[in-house]
Protein backbone atom coordinates (compact mmCIF):
# COMPACT_ATOMS: atom_id res chain seq x y z
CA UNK A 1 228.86 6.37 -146.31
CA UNK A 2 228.85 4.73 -149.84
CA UNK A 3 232.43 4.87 -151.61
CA UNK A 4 231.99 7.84 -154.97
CA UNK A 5 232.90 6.84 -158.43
CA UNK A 6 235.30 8.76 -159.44
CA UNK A 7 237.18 9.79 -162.93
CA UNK A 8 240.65 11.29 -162.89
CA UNK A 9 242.12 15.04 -163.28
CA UNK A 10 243.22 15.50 -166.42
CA UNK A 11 246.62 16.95 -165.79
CA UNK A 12 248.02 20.06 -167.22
CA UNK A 13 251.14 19.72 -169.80
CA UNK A 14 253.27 21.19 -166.78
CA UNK A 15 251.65 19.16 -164.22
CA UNK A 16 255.07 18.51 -162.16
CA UNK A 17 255.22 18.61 -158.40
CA UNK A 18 258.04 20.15 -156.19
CA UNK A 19 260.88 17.67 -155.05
CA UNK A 20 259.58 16.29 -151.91
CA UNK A 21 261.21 17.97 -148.68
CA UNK A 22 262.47 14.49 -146.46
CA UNK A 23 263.65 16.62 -143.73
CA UNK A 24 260.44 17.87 -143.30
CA UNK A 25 259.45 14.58 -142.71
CA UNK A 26 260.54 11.89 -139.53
CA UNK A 27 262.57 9.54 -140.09
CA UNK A 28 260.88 5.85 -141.14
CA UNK A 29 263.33 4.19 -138.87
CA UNK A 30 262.31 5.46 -134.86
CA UNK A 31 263.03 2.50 -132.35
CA UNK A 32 261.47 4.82 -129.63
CA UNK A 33 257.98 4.37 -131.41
CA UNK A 34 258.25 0.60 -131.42
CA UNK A 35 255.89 0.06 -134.33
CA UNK A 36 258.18 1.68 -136.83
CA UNK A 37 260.77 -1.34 -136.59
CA UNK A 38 258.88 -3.56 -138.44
CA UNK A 39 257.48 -0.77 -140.54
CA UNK A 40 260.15 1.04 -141.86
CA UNK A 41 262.32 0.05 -144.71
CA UNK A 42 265.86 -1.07 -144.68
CA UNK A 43 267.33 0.64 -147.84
CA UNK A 44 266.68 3.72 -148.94
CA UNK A 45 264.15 5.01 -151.43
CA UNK A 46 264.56 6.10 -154.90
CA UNK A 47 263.70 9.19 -156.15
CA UNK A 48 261.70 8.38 -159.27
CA UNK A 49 261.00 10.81 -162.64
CA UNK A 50 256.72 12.02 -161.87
CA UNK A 51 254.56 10.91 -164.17
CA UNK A 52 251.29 10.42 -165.03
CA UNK A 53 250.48 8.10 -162.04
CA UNK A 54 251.78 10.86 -159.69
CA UNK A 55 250.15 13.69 -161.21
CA UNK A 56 246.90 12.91 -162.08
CA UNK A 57 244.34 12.44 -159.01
CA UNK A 58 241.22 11.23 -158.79
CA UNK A 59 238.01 13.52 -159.04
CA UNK A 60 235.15 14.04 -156.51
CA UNK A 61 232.27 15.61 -156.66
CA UNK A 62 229.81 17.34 -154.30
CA UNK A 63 226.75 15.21 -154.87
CA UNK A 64 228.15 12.15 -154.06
CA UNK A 65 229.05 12.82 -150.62
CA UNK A 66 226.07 12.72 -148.04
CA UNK A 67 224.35 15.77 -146.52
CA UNK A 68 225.71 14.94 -142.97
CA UNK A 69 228.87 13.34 -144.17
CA UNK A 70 231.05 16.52 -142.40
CA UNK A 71 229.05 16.27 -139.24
CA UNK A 72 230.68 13.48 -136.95
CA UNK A 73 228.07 14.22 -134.28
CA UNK A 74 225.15 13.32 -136.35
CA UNK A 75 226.11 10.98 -139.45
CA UNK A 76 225.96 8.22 -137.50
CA UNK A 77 223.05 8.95 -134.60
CA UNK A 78 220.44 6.38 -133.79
CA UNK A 79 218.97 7.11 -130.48
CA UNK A 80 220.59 10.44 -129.75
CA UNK A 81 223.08 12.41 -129.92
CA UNK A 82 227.01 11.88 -129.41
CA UNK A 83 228.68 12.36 -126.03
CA UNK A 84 231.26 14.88 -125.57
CA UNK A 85 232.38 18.20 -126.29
CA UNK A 86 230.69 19.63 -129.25
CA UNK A 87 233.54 21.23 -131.69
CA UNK A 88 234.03 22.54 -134.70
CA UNK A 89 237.17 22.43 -136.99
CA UNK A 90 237.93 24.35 -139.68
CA UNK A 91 241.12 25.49 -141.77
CA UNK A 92 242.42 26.14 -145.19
CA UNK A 93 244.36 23.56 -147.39
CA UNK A 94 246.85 25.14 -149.77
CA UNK A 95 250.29 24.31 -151.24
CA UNK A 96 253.41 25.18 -150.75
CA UNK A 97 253.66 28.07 -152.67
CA UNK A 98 250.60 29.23 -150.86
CA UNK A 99 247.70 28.74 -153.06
CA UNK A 100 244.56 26.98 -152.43
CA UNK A 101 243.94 23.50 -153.15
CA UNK A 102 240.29 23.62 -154.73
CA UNK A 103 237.77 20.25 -154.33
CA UNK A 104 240.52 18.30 -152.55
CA UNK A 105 238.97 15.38 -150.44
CA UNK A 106 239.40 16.16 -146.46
CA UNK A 107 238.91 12.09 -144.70
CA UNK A 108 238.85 12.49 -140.89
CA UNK A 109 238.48 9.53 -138.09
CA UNK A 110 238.68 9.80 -134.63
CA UNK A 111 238.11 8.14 -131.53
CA UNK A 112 235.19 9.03 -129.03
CA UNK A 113 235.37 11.10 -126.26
CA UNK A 114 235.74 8.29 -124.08
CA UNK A 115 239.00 7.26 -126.50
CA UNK A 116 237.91 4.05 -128.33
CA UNK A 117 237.60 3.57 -131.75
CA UNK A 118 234.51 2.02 -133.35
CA UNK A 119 236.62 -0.57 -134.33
CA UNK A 120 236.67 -4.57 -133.38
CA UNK A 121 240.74 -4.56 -132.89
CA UNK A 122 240.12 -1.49 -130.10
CA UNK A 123 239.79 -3.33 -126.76
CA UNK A 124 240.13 -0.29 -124.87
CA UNK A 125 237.99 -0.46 -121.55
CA UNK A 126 236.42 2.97 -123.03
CA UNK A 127 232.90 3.18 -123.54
CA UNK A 128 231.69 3.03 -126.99
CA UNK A 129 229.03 5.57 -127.81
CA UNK A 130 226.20 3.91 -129.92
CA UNK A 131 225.53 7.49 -131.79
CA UNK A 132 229.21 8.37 -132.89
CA UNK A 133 231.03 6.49 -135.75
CA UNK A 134 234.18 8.70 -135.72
CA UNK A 135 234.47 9.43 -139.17
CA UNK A 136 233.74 12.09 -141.88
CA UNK A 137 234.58 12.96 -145.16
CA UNK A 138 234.12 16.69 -147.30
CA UNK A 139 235.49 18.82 -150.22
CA UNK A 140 237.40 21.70 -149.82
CA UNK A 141 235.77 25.14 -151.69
CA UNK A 142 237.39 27.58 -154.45
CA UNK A 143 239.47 28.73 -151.36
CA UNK A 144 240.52 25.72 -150.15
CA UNK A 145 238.62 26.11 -147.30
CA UNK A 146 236.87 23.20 -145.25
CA UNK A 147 235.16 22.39 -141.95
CA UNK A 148 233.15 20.03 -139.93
CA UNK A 149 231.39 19.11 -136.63
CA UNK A 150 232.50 16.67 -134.23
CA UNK A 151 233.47 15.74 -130.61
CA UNK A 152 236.53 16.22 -129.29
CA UNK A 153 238.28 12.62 -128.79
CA UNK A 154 239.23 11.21 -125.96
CA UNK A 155 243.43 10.21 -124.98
CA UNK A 156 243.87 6.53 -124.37
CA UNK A 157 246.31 3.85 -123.13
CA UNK A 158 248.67 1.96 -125.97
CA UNK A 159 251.70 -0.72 -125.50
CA UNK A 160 254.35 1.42 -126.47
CA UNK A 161 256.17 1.50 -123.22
CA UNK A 162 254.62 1.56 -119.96
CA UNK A 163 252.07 3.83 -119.61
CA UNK A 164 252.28 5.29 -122.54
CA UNK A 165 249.03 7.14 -123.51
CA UNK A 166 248.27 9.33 -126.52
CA UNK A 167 246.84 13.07 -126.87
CA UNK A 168 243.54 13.86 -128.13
CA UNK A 169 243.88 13.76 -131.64
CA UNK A 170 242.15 13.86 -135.34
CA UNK A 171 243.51 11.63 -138.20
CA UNK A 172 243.21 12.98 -141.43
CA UNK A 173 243.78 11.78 -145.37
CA UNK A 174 243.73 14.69 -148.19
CA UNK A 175 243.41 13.94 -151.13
CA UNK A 176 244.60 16.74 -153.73
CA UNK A 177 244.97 17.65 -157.58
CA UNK A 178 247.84 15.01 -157.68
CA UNK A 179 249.08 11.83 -156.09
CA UNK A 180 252.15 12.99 -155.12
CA UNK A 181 249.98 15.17 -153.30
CA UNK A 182 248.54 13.12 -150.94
CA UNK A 183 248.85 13.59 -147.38
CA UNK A 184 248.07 11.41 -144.08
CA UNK A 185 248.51 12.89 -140.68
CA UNK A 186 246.88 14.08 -137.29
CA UNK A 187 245.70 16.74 -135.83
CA UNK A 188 246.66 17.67 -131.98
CA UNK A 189 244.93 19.99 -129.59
CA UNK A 190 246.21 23.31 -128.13
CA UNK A 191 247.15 22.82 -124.64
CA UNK A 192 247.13 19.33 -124.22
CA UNK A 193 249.68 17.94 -121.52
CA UNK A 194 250.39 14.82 -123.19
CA UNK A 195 251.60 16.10 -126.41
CA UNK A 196 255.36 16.51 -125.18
CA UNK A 197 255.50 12.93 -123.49
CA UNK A 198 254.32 11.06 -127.28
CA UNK A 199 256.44 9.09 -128.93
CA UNK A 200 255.14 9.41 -132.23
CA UNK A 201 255.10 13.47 -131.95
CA UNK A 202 258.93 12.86 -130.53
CA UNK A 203 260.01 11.89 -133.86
CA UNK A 204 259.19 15.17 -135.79
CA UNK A 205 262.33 17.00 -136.75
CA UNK A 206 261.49 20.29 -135.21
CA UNK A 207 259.54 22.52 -132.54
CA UNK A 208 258.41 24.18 -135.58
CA UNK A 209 257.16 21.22 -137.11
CA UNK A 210 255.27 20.13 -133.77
CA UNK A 211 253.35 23.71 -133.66
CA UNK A 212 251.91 22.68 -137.63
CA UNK A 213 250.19 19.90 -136.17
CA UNK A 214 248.32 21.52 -133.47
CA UNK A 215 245.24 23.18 -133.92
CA UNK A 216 244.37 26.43 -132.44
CA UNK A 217 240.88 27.82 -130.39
CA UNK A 218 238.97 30.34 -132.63
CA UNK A 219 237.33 31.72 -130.64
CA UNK A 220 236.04 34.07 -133.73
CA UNK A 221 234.27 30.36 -135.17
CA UNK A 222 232.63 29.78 -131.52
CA UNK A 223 229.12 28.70 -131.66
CA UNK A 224 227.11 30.60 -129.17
CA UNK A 225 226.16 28.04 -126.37
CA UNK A 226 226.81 25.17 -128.29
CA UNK A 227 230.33 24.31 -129.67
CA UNK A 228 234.02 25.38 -129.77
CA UNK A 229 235.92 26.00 -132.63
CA UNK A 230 239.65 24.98 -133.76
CA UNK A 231 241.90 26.04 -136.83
CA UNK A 232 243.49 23.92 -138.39
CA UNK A 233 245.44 24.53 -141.75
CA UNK A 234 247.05 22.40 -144.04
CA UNK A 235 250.45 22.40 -146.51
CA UNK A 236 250.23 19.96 -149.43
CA UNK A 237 253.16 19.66 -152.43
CA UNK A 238 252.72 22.38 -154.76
CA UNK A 239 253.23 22.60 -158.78
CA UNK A 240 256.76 23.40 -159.88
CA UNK A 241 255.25 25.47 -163.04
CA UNK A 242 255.85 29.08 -161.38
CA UNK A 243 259.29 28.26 -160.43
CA UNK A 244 260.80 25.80 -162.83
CA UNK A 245 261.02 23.87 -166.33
CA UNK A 246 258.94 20.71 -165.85
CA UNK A 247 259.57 17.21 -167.45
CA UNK A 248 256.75 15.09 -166.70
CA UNK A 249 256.70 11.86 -168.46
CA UNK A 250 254.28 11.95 -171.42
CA UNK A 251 253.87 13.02 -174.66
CA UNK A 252 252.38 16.80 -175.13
CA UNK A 253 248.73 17.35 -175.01
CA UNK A 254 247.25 18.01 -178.28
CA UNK A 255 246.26 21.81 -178.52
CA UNK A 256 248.57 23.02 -175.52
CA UNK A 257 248.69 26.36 -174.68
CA UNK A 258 251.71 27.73 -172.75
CA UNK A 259 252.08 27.24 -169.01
CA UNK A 260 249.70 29.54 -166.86
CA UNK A 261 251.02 32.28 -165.21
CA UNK A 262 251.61 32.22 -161.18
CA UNK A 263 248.39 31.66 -159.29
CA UNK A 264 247.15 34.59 -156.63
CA UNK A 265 248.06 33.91 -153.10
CA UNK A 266 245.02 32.17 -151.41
CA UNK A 267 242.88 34.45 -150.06
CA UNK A 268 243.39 34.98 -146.07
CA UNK A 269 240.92 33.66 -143.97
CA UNK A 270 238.12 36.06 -142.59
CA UNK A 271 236.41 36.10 -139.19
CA UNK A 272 232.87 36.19 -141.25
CA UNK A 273 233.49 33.81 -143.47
CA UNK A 274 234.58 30.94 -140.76
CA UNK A 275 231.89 32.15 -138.34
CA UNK A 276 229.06 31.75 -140.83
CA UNK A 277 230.21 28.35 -141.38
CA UNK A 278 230.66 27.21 -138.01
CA UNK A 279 227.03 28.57 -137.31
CA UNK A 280 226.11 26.71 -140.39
CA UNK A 281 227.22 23.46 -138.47
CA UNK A 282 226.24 24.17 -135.38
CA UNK A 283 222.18 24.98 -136.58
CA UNK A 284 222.07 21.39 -137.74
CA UNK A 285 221.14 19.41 -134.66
């Protein structure tokens, strides 16, 4: 997949973000997830004034992502098609005050179904599957809607402690209207055993915040005799212009007009609408 040239948002004159929510967040410092020693800093961070470098975003565009960029099971086929379990995942990005995040950039990678990366660091005695890459890219729509086609992965083995071994799981980057926006994190399965034994999910603050990172079957998004469906939805930073006076650090745009009013609530997700899209996937191959 080639890299798109991009240009960047032009922000609004009341462009700033809410105050970032750390308890929402685990803590940097987790000796029980042995990697985050070295990691995490020492001191803690400053809470910085947003400016332009944390509201503006870069902008992507439909046409320069490829046709089968969303569809893990055939963007990278040679001889075949992928091994596994054929699913589809699909969900809604919005923000925090609960409306949708338009054209944001969805990144997902993934191991196979066997639980190895294509990656030359991964040494797992998985099989690699010579038709599946493990990663995807695609925009959300006016309604902050996305979705795309894929296997499911695979758990595997990693030195953590003693058998330690992780869940089937999806990483994803979004990439929104802002930086302060952006978001990296994974997506877990309904149902899967191993998601109360991880380490890494044993660091989240809350039960609450556990269930947000599991996706849930749709059955409604099914593809008849071909693929499952999950939901998945996702919570990025919202603006601060509905709720209070913003102070973003530059000078007034020429020819401002006053601050928009609140946005409508995003628009709640109908059976149709996801079915016709998972069908949409699921016709490809």
């Amino acid at each position: 997949m080639h890299r798109p040239h991009t240009v960047s948002r032009t922000p609004a004159p009341d462009a700033e973000y809410l105050m970032r929510d750390t308890t929402s967040h685990p803590l940097a410092y987790t000796p029980a997830y042995k990697t985050s020693v070295l990691r995490s800093p020492r001191l803690s961070l400053i809470s910085l004034q947003q400016s332009l470098s944390e509201v503006t975003a870069p902008v992507f565009r439909a046409e320069e992502l490829g046709p089968k960029d969303n569809d893990l099971i055939l963007n990278y086929a040679k001889s075949g098609l992928a091994i596994g379990e054929r699913l589809v995942v699909h969900g809604y990005v919005h923000d925090q005050i609960g409306r949708p995040v338009k054209n944001a950039l969805v990144e997902v990678w993934q191991s196979n179904a066997s639980g190895r990366y294509r990656h030359k660091k991964d040494q797992y005695i998985g099989a690699l599957d010579p038709n599946f890459g493990g990663c995807g890219r695609m925009l959300t729509d006016a309604n902050g809607y996305y979705a795309f086609r894929t296997i499911k992965p695979g758990p595997y083995p990693w030195r953590n402690r003693v058998n330690d071994w992780r869940p089937a799981h999806i990483h994803y980057a979004i990439s929104g209207d802002g930086w302060v926006q952006r978001l990296i994190t994974q997506m877990y399965f309904e149902g899967d055993p191993l998601i109360r034994s991880c380490p890494i999910l044993g660091v989240v603050p809350s039960e609450e915040q556990i269930r947000g990172l599991i996706a849930l079957q749709d059955s409604s998004a099914f593809v008849p005799l071909d693929s499952r469906a999950y939901r998945f939805d996702i919570v990025l930073r919202g603006h601060r212009a509905t709720l209070f006076e913003n102070h973003v650090q530059q000078a007034p745009l020429e020819g401002a007009g006053p601050p928009p009013g609140r946005a409508k609530a995003a628009r709640a997700p109908s059976e149709g609408s996801a079915a016709a899209s998972a069908a949409s996937l699921g016709a490809r191959s």
